[in-house]
Structure formats: structure tokens, C-alpha cells
C-alpha atoms as a PDB file:
ATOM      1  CA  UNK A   1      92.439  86.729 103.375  1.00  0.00           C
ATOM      2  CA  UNK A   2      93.115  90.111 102.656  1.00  0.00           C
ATOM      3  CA  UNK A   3      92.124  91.835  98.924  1.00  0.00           C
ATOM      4  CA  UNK A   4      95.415  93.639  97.591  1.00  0.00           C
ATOM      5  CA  UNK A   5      93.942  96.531  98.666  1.00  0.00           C
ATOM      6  CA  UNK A   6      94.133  95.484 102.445  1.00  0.00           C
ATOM      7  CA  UNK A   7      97.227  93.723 102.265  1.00  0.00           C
ATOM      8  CA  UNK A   8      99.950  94.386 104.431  1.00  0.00           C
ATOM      9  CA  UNK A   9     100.898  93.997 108.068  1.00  0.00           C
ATOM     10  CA  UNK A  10      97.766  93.192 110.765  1.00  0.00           C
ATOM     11  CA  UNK A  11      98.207  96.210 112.718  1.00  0.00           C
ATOM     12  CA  UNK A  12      95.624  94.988 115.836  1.00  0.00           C
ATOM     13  CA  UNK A  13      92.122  93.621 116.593  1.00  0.00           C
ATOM     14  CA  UNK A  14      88.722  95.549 116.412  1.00  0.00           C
ATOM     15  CA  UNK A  15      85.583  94.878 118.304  1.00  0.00           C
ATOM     16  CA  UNK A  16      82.345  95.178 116.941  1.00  0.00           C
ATOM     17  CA  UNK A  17      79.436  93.962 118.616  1.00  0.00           C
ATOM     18  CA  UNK A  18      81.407  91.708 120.588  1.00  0.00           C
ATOM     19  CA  UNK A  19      82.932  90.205 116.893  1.00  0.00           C
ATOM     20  CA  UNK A  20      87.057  90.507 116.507  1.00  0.00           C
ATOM     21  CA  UNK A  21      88.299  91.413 113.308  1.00  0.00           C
ATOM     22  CA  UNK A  22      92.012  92.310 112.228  1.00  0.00           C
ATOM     23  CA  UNK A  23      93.120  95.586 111.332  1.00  0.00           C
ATOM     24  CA  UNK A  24      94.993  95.633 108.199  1.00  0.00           C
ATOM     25  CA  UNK A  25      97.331  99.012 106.812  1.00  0.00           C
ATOM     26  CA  UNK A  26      95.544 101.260 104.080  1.00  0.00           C
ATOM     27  CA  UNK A  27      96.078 104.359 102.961  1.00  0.00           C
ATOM     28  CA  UNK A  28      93.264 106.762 103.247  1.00  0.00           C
ATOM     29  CA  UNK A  29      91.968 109.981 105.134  1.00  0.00           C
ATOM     30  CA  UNK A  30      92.979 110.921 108.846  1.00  0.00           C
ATOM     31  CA  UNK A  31      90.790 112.109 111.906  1.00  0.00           C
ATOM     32  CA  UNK A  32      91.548 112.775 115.536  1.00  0.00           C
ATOM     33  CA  UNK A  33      90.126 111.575 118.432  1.00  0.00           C
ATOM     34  CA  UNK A  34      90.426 110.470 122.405  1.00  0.00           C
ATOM     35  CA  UNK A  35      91.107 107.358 123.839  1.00  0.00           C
ATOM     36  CA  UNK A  36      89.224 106.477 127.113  1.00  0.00           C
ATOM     37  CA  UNK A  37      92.018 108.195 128.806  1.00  0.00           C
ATOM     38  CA  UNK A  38      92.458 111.188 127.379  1.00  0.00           C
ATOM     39  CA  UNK A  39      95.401 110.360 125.106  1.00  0.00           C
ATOM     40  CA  UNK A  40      94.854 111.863 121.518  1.00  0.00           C
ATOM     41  CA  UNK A  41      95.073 109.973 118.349  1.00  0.00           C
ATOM     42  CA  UNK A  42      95.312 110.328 115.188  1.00  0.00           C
ATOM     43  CA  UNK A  43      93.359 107.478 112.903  1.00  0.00           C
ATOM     44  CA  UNK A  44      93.917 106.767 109.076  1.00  0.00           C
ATOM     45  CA  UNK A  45      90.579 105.454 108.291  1.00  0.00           C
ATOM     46  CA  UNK A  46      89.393 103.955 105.095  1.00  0.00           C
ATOM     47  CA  UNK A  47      85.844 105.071 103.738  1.00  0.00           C
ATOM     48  CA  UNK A  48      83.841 102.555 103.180  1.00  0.00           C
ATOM     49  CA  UNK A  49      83.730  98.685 104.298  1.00  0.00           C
ATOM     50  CA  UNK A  50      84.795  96.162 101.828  1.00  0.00           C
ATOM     51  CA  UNK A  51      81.406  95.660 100.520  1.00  0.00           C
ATOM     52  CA  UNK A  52      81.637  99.560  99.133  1.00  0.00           C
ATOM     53  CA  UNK A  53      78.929 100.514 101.330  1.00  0.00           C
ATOM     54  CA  UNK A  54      79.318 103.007 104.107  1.00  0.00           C
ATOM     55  CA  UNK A  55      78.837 101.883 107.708  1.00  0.00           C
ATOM     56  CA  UNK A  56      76.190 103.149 109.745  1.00  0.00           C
ATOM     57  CA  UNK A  57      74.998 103.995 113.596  1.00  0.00           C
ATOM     58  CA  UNK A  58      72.679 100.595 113.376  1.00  0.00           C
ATOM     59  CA  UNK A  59      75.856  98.502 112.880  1.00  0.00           C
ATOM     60  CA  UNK A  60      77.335  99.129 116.831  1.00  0.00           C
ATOM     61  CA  UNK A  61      77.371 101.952 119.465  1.00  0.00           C
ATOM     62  CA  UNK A  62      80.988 102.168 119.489  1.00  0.00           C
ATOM     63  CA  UNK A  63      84.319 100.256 118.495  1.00  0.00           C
ATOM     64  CA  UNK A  64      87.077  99.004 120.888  1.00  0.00           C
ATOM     65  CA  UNK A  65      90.319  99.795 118.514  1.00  0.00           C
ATOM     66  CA  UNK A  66      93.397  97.510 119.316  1.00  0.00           C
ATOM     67  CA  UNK A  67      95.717  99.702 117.298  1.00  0.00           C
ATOM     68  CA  UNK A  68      99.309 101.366 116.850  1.00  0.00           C
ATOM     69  CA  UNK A  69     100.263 104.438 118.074  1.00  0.00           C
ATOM     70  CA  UNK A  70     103.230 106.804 117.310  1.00  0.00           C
ATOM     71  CA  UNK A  71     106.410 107.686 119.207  1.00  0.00           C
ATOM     72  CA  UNK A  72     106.667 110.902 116.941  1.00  0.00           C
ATOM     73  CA  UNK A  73     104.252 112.752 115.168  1.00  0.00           C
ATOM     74  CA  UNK A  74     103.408 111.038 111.655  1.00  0.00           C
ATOM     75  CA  UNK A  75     104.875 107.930 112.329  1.00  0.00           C
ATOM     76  CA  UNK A  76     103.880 104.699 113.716  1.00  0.00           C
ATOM     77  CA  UNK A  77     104.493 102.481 116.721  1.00  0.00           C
ATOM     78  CA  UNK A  78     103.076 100.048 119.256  1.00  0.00           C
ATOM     79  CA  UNK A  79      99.960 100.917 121.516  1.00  0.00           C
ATOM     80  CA  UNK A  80      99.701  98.605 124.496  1.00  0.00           C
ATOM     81  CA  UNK A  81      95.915  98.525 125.202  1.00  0.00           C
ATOM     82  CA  UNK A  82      92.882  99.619 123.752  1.00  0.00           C
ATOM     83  CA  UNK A  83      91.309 103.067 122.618  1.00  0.00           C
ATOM     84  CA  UNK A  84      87.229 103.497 122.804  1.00  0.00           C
ATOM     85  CA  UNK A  85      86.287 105.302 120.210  1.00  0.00           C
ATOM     86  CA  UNK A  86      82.610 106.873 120.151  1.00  0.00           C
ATOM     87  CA  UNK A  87      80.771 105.389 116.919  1.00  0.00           C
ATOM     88  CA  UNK A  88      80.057 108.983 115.651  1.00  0.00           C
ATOM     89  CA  UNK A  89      83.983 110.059 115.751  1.00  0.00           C
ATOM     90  CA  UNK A  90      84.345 107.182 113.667  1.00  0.00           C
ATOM     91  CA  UNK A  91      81.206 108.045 111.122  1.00  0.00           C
ATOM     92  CA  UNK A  92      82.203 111.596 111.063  1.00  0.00           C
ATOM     93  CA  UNK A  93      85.731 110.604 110.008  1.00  0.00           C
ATOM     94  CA  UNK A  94      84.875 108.041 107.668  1.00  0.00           C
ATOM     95  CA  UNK A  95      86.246 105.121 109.873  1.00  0.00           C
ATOM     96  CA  UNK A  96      84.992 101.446 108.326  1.00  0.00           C
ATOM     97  CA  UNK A  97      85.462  97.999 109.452  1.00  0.00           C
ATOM     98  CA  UNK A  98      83.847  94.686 108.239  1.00  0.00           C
ATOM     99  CA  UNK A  99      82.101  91.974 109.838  1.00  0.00           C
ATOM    100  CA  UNK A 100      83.441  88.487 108.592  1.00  0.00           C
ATOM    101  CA  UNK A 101      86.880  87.005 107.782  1.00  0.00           C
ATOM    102  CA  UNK A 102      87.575  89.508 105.259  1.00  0.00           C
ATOM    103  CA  UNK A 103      88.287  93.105 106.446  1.00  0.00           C
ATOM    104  CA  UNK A 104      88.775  96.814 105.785  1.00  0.00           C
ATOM    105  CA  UNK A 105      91.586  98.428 107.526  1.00  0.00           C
ATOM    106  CA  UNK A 106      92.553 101.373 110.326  1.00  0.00           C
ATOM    107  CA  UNK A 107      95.621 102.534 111.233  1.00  0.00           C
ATOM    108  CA  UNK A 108      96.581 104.687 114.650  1.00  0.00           C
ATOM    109  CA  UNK A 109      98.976 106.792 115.450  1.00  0.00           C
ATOM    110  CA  UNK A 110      99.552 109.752 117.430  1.00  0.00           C
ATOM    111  CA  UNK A 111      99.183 113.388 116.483  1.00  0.00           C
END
């Protein structure tokens, strides 16, 4: 179950090493980056994990985001596939997921 700080509406899956893991709303800091395809997004990405500590390289190479996109800039809507994200975008902007039942949360959406 989600902490109060995570609750809210499961916005997608995440991949991590092969584990799946909801996505749940929060509001924190935004970064930019390409999907597989070319398509630019923009990602509102929590800190740090659950456990308070940051997320490193050693945890996976890269994530495959399930997430929401935008049909107009700041706003949000459905995305209907996946995004691979390099692991360093995600580092670099702070992005943070957990391994287990309980989760941190990222958000998508276009820029």
C-alpha cells in the first residue's frame, strides 16, 4: 500500500531488473528526456526511494517507464507503450523507484 505521501492514482508500471512496480503521482522536480523513439518527455521524478536513500547505477542499467504522457504542454494524459529511459537520465534528474510492494512514484508527461 501506498504511504500518504505516494497516494493517489497508479499512473503505470516500471521495470527494474525484470521486477514490476506501480507508479504512483508525487509532486517533485522535473527532467526531460527521449523515449526509444525519439518522442520527448517530460518526467516529475521524486528524489529519493522510499527508504530515503538515493538510487544508484548498481541497482539496474536502465528502466522501462509505463507512464502518462500529455496532450498539451503541462498537463497529463495517456501514453500507449513504453519509454526507455537510460539509467543516468534518470540519476541525473533525480528519478527513484523502489523494489518491493511499496513504491516511490514518477509521473510523465510531455514538454
Amino acid at each position: 500500500m501506498p504511504t500518504s505521501a505516494e497516494s493517489g492514482a497508479v499512473d503505470g508500471e516500471i521495470k527494474v531488473s525484470g521486477g514490476t512496480h506501480q507508479l504512483w503521482r508525487v509532486q517533485e522536480k522535473v527532467l526531460t528526456a527521449r523515449t526509444e523513439r525519439g518522442k520527448q518527455i517530460g518526467l516529475r521524478c521524486p528524489l529519493r526511494r522510499a527508504s530515503g536513500k538515493p538510487y544508484s547505477d548498481s541497482d539496474a542499467d536502465f528502466l522501462l517507464l509505463h507512464c502518462r504522457t500529455a496532450p498539451e504542454p503541462n498537463q497529463f494524459g495517456e501514453l500507449h507503450g513504453s519509454a526507455l529511459i537510460p539509467w543516468h537520465v534518470l540519476v541525473e534528474g533525480g528519478y527513484v523507484a523502489t523494489k518491493g510492494t511499496r513504491t516511490a512514484a514518477a509521473t510523465a508527461g510531455r514538454t
